[in-house]
N, C-alpha and C. Protein backbone atom coordinates (compact mmCIF):
# COMPACT_ATOMS: atom_id res chain seq x y z
N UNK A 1 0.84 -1.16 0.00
CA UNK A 1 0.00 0.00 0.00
C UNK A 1 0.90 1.24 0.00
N UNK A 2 0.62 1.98 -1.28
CA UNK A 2 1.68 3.72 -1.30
C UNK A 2 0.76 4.34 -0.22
N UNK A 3 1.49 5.16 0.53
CA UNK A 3 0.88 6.28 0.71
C UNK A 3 1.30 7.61 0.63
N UNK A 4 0.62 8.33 0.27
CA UNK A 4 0.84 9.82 -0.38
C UNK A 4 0.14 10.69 0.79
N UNK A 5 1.30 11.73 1.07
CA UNK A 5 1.06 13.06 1.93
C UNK A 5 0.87 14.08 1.21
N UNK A 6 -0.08 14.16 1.28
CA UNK A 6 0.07 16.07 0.70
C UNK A 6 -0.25 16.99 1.25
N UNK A 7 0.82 17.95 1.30
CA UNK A 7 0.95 19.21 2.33
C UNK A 7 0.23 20.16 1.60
N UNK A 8 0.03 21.09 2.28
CA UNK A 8 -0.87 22.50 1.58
C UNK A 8 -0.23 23.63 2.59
N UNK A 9 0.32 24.46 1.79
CA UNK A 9 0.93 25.42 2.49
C UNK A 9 1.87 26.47 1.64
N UNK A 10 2.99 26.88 2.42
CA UNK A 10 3.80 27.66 1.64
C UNK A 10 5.10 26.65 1.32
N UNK A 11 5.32 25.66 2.43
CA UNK A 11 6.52 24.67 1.94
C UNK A 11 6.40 24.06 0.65
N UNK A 12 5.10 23.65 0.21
CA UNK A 12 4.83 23.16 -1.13
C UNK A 12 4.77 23.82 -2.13
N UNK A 13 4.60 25.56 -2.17
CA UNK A 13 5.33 26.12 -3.38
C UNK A 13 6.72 26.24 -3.15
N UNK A 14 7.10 26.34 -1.70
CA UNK A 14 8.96 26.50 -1.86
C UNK A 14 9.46 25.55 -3.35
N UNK A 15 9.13 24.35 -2.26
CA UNK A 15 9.50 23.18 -3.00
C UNK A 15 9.25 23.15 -5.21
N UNK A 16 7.87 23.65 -5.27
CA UNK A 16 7.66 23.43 -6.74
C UNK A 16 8.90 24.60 -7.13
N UNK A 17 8.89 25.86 -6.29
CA UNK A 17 9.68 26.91 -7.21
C UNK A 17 11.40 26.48 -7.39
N UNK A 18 11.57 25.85 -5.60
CA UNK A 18 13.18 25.34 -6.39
C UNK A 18 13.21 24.16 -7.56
N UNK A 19 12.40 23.26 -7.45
CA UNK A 19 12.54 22.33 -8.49
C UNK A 19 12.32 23.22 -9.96
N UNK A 20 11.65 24.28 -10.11
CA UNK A 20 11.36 24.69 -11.24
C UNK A 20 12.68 25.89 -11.40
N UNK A 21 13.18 26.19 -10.80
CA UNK A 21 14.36 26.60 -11.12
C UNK A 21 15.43 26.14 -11.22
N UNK A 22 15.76 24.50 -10.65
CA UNK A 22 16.70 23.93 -11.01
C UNK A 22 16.72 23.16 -12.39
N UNK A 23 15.29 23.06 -12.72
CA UNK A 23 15.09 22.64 -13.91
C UNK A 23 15.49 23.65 -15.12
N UNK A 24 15.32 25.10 -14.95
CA UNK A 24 15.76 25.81 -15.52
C UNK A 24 17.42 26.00 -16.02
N UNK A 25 17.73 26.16 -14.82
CA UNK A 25 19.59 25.95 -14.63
C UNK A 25 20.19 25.03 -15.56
N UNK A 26 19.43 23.49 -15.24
CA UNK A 26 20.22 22.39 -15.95
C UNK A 26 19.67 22.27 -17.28
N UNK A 27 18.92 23.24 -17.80
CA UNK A 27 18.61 23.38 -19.12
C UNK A 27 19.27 24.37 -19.95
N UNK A 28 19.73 25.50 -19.04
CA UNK A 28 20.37 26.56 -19.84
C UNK A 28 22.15 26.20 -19.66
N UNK A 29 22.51 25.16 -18.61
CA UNK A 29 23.85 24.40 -18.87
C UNK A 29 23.73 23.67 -19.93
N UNK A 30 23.11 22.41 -20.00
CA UNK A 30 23.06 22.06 -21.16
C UNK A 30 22.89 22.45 -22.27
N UNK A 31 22.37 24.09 -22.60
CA UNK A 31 21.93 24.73 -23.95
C UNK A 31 23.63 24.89 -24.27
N UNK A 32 24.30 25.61 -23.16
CA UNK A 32 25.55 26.00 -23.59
C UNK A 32 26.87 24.91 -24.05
N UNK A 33 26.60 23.74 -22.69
CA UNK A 33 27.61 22.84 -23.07
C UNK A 33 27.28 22.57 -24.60
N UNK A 34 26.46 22.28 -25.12
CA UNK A 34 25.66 21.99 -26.82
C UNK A 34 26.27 23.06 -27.79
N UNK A 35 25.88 23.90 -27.02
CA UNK A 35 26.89 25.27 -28.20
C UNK A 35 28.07 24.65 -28.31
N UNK A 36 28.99 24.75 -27.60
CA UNK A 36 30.44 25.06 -27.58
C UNK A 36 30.43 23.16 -28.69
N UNK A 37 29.91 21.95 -27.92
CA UNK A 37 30.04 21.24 -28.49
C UNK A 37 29.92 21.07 -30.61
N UNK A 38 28.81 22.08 -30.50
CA UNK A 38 28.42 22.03 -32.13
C UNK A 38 29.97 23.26 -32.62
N UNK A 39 30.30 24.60 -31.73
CA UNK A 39 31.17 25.15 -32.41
C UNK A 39 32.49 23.87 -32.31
N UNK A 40 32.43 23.97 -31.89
CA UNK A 40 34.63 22.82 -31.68
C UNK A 40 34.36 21.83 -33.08
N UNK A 41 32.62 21.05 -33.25
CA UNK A 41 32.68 20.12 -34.67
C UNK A 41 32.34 20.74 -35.67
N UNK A 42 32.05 22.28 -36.03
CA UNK A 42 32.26 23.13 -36.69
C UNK A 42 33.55 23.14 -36.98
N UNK A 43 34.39 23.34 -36.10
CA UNK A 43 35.79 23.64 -36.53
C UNK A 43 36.47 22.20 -36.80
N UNK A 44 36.37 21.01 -36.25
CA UNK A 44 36.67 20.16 -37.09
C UNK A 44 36.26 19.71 -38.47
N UNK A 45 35.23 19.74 -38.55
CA UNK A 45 34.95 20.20 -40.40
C UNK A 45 35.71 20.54 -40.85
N UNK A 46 35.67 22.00 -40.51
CA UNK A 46 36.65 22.84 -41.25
C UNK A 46 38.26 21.85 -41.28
N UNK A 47 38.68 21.85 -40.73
CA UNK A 47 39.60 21.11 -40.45
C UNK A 47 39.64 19.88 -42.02
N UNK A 48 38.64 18.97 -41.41
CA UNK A 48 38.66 17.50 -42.36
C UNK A 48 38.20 18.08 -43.99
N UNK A 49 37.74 19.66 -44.35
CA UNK A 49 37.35 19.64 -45.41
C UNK A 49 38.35 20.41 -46.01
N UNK A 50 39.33 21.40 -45.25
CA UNK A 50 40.80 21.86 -45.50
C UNK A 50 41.81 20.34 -46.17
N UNK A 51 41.71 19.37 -45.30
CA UNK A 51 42.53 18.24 -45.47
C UNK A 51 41.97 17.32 -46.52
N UNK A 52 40.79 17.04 -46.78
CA UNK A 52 40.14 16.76 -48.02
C UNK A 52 40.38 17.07 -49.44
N UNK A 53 40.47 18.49 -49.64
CA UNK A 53 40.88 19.53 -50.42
C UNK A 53 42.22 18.65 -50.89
N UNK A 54 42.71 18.50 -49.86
CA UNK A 54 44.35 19.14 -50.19
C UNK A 54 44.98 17.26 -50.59
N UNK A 55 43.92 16.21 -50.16
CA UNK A 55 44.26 15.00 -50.07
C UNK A 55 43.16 14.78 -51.77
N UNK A 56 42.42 15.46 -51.88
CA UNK A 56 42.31 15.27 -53.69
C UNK A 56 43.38 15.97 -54.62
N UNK A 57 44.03 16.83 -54.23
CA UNK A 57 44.84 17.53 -55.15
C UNK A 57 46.21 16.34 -55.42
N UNK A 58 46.24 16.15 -54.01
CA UNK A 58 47.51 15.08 -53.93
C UNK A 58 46.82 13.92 -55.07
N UNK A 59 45.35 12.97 -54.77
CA UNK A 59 45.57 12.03 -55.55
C UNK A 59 45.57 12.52 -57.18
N UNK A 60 45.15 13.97 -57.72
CA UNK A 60 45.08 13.98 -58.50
C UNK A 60 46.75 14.21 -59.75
N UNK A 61 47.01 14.87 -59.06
CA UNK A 61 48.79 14.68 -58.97
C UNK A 61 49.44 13.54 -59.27
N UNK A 62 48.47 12.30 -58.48
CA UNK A 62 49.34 11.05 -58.49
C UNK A 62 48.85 10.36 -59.57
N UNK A 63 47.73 10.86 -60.35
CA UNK A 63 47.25 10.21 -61.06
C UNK A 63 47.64 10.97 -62.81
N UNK A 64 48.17 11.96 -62.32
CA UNK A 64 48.85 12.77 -63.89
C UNK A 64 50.40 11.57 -63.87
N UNK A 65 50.67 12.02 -63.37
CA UNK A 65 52.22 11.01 -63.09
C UNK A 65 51.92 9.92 -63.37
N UNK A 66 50.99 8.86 -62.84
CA UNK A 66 50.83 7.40 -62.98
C UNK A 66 50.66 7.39 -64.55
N UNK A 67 49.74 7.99 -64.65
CA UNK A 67 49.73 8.44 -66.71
C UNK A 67 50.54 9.01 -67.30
N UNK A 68 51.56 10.08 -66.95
CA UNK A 68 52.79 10.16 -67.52
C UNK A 68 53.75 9.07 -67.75
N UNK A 69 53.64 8.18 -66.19
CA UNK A 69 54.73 6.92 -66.49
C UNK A 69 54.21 5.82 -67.79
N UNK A 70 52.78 5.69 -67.45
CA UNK A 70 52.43 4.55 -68.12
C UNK A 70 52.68 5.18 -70.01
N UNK A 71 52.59 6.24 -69.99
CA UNK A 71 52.98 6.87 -72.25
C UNK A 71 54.37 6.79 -71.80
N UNK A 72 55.28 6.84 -70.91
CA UNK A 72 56.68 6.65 -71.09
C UNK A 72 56.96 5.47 -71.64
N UNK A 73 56.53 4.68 -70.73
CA UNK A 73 56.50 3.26 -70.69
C UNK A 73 56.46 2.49 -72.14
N UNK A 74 55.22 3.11 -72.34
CA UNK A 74 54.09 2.55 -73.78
C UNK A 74 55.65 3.20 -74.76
N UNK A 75 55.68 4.05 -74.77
CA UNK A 75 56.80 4.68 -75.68
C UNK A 75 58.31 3.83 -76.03
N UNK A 76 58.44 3.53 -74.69
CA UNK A 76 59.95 3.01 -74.89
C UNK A 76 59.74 1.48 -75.44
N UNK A 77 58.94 0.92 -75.02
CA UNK A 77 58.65 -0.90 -74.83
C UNK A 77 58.71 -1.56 -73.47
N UNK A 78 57.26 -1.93 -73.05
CA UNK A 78 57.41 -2.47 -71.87
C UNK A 78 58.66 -3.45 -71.49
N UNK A 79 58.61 -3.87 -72.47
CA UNK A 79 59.79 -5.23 -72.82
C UNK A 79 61.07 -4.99 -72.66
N UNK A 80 61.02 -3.44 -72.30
CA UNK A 80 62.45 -3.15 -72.53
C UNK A 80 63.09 -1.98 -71.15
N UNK A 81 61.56 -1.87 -70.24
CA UNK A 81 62.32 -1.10 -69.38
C UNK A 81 62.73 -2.16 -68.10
N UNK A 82 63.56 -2.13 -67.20
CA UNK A 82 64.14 -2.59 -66.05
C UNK A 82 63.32 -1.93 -64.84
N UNK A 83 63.33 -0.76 -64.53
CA UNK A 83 62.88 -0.31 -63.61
C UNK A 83 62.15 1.26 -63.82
N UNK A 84 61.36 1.39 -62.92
CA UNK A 84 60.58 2.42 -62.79
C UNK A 84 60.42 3.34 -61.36
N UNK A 85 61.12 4.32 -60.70
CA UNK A 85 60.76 5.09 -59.80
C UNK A 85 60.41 6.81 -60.45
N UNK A 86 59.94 7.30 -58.91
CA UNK A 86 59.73 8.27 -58.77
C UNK A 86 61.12 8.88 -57.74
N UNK A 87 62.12 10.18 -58.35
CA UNK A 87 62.76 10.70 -57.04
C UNK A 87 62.70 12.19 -57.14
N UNK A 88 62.37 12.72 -55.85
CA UNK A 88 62.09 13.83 -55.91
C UNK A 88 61.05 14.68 -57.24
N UNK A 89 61.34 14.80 -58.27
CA UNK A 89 60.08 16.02 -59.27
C UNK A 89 60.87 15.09 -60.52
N UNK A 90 61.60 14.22 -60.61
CA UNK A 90 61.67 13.69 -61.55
C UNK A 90 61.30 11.96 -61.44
N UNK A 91 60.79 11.51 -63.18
CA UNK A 91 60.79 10.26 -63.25
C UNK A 91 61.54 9.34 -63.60
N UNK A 92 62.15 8.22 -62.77
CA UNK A 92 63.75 7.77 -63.46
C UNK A 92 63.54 6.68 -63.74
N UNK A 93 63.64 6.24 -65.29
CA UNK A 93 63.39 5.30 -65.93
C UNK A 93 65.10 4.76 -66.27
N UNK A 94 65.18 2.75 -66.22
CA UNK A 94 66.47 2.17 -66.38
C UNK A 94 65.11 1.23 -67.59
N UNK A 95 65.87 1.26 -68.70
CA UNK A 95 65.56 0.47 -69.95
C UNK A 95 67.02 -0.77 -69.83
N UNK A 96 66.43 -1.05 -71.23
CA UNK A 96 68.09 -1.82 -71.68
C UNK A 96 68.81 -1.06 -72.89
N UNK A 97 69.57 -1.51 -73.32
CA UNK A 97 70.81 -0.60 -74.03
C UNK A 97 69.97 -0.37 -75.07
N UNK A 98 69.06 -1.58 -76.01
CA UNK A 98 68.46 -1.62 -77.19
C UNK A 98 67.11 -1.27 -77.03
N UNK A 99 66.50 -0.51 -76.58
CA UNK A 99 65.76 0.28 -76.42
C UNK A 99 65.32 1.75 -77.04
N UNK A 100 64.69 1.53 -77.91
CA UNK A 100 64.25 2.87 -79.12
C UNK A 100 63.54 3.98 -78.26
N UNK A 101 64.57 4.87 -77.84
CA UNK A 101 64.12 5.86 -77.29
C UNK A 101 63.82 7.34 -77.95
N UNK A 102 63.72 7.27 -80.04
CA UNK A 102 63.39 8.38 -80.44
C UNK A 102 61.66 8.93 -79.96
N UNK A 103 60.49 7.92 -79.42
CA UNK A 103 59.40 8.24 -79.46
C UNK A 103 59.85 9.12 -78.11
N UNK A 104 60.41 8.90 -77.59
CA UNK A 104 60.79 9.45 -75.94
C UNK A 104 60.73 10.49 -76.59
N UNK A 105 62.13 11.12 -76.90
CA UNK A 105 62.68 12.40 -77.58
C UNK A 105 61.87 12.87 -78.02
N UNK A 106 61.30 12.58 -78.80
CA UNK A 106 59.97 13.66 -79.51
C UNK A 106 59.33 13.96 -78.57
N UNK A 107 58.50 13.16 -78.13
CA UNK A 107 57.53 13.49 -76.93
C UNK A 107 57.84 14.68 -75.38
N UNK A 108 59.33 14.29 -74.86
CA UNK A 108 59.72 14.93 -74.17
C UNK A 108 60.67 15.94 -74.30
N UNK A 109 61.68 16.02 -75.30
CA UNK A 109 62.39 16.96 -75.69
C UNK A 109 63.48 16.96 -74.41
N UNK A 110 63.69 18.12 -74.16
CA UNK A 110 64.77 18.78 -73.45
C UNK A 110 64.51 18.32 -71.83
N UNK A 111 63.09 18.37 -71.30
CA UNK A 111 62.65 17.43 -70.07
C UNK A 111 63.10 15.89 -69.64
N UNK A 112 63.44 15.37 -70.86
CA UNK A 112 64.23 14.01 -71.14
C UNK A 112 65.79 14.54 -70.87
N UNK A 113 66.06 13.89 -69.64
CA UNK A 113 67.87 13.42 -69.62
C UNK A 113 67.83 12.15 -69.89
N UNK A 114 68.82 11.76 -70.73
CA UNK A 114 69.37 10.61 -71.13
C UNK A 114 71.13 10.36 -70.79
N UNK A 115 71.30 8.91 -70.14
CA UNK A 115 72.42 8.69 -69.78
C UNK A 115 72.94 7.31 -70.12
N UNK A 116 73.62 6.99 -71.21
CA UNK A 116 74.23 5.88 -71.82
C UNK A 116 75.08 5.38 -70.93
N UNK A 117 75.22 3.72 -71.05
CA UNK A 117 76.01 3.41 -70.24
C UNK A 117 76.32 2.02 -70.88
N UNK A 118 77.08 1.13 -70.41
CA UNK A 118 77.24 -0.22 -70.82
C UNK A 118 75.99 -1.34 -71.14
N UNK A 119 75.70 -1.24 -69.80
CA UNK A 119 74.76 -1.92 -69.25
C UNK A 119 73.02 -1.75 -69.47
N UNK A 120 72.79 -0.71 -68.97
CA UNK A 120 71.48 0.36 -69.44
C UNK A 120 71.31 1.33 -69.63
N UNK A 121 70.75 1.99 -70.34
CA UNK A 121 70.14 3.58 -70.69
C UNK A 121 69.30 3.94 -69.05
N UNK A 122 69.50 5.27 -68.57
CA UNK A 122 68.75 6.29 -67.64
C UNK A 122 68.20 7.11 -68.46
N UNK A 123 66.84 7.20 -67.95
CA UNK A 123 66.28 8.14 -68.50
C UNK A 123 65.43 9.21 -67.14
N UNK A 124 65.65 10.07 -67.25
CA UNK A 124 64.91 11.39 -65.80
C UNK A 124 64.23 12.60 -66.53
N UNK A 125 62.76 11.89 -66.59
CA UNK A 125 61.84 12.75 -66.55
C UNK A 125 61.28 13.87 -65.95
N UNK A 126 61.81 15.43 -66.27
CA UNK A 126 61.18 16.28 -65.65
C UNK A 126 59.68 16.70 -65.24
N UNK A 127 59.46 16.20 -64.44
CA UNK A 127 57.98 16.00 -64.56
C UNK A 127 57.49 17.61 -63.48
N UNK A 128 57.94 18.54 -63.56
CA UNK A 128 57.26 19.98 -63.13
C UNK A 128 56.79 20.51 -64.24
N UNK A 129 56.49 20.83 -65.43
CA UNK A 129 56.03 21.33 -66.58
C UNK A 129 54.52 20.40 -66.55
N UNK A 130 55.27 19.00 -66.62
CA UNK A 130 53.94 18.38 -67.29
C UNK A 130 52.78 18.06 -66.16
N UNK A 131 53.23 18.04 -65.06
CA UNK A 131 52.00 18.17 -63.98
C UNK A 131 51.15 19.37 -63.76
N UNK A 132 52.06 20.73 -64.15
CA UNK A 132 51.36 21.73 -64.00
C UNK A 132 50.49 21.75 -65.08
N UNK A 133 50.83 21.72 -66.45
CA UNK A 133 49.66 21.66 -67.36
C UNK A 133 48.79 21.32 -67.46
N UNK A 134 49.17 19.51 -66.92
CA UNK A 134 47.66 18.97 -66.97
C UNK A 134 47.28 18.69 -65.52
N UNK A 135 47.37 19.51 -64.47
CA UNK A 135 46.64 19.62 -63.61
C UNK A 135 45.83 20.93 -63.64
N UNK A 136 46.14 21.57 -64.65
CA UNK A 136 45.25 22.96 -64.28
C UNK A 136 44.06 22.38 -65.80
N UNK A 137 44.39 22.02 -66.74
CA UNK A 137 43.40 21.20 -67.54
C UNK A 137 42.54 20.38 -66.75
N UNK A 138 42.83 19.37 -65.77
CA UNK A 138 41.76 18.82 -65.30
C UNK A 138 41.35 19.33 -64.08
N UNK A 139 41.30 20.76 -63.42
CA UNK A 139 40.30 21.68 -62.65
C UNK A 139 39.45 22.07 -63.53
């Protein structure tokens, strides 16, 4: 069996007015903790859409180059290159000695270093000209 008291007096508005003002309090804390929470993931946005930006430019970069290597490639004879890196802003291609590198030459001109040797041909692709071109073509 509940049983329920109920007072009638002035203690029983005390009582409703502090509860109704503490209810107030922990509503206008929570309004604020909520602010600050929505500004700080405001600013991480900003943040992840700064770094977004800047992480498409990169793949797009990587993807002029991956296509620069692969017409190098196609150019010289798959059959005929040894190795393939990237160092620093150039592309350094090791062929073999017999390796027809006039399609190179045409194509690249003066951006083409070429370095004879016994063993294999070097080839170091300047690749700052040709990224800038066709990265501002594909914006």
């Amino acid at each position: 069996m509940i049983v329920a008291v109920k007072r009638k007096g002035f203690k029983n508005n005390i009582v409703k007015a502090i509860s109704f003002v503490s209810l107030i309090l922990m509503f206008t804390a929570y309004y604020f903790y909520m602010s600050d929470e929505f500004g700080a993931s405001e600013k991480n946005e900003e943040k992840k859409s700064k770094y977004s930006v800047k992480s498409k430019k990169a793949k797009a970069i990587e993807k002029i180059i991956y296509r620069e290597a692969e017409t190098a490639v196609d150019l010289i004879g798959q059959i005929n290159v040894q190795e393939i890196k990237i160092i620093g802003r150039r592309l350094f291609i090791v062929c073999d000695t017999n390796a027809d590198l006039e399609p190179l030459m045409i194509r690249y001109g003066v951006m083409a270093l070429v370095k004879h040797s016994v063993k294999d041909i070097k080839i170091a692709i300047n690749l700052n000209f040709i990224v800038e071109s066709k990265y501002e073509k594909s914006l």
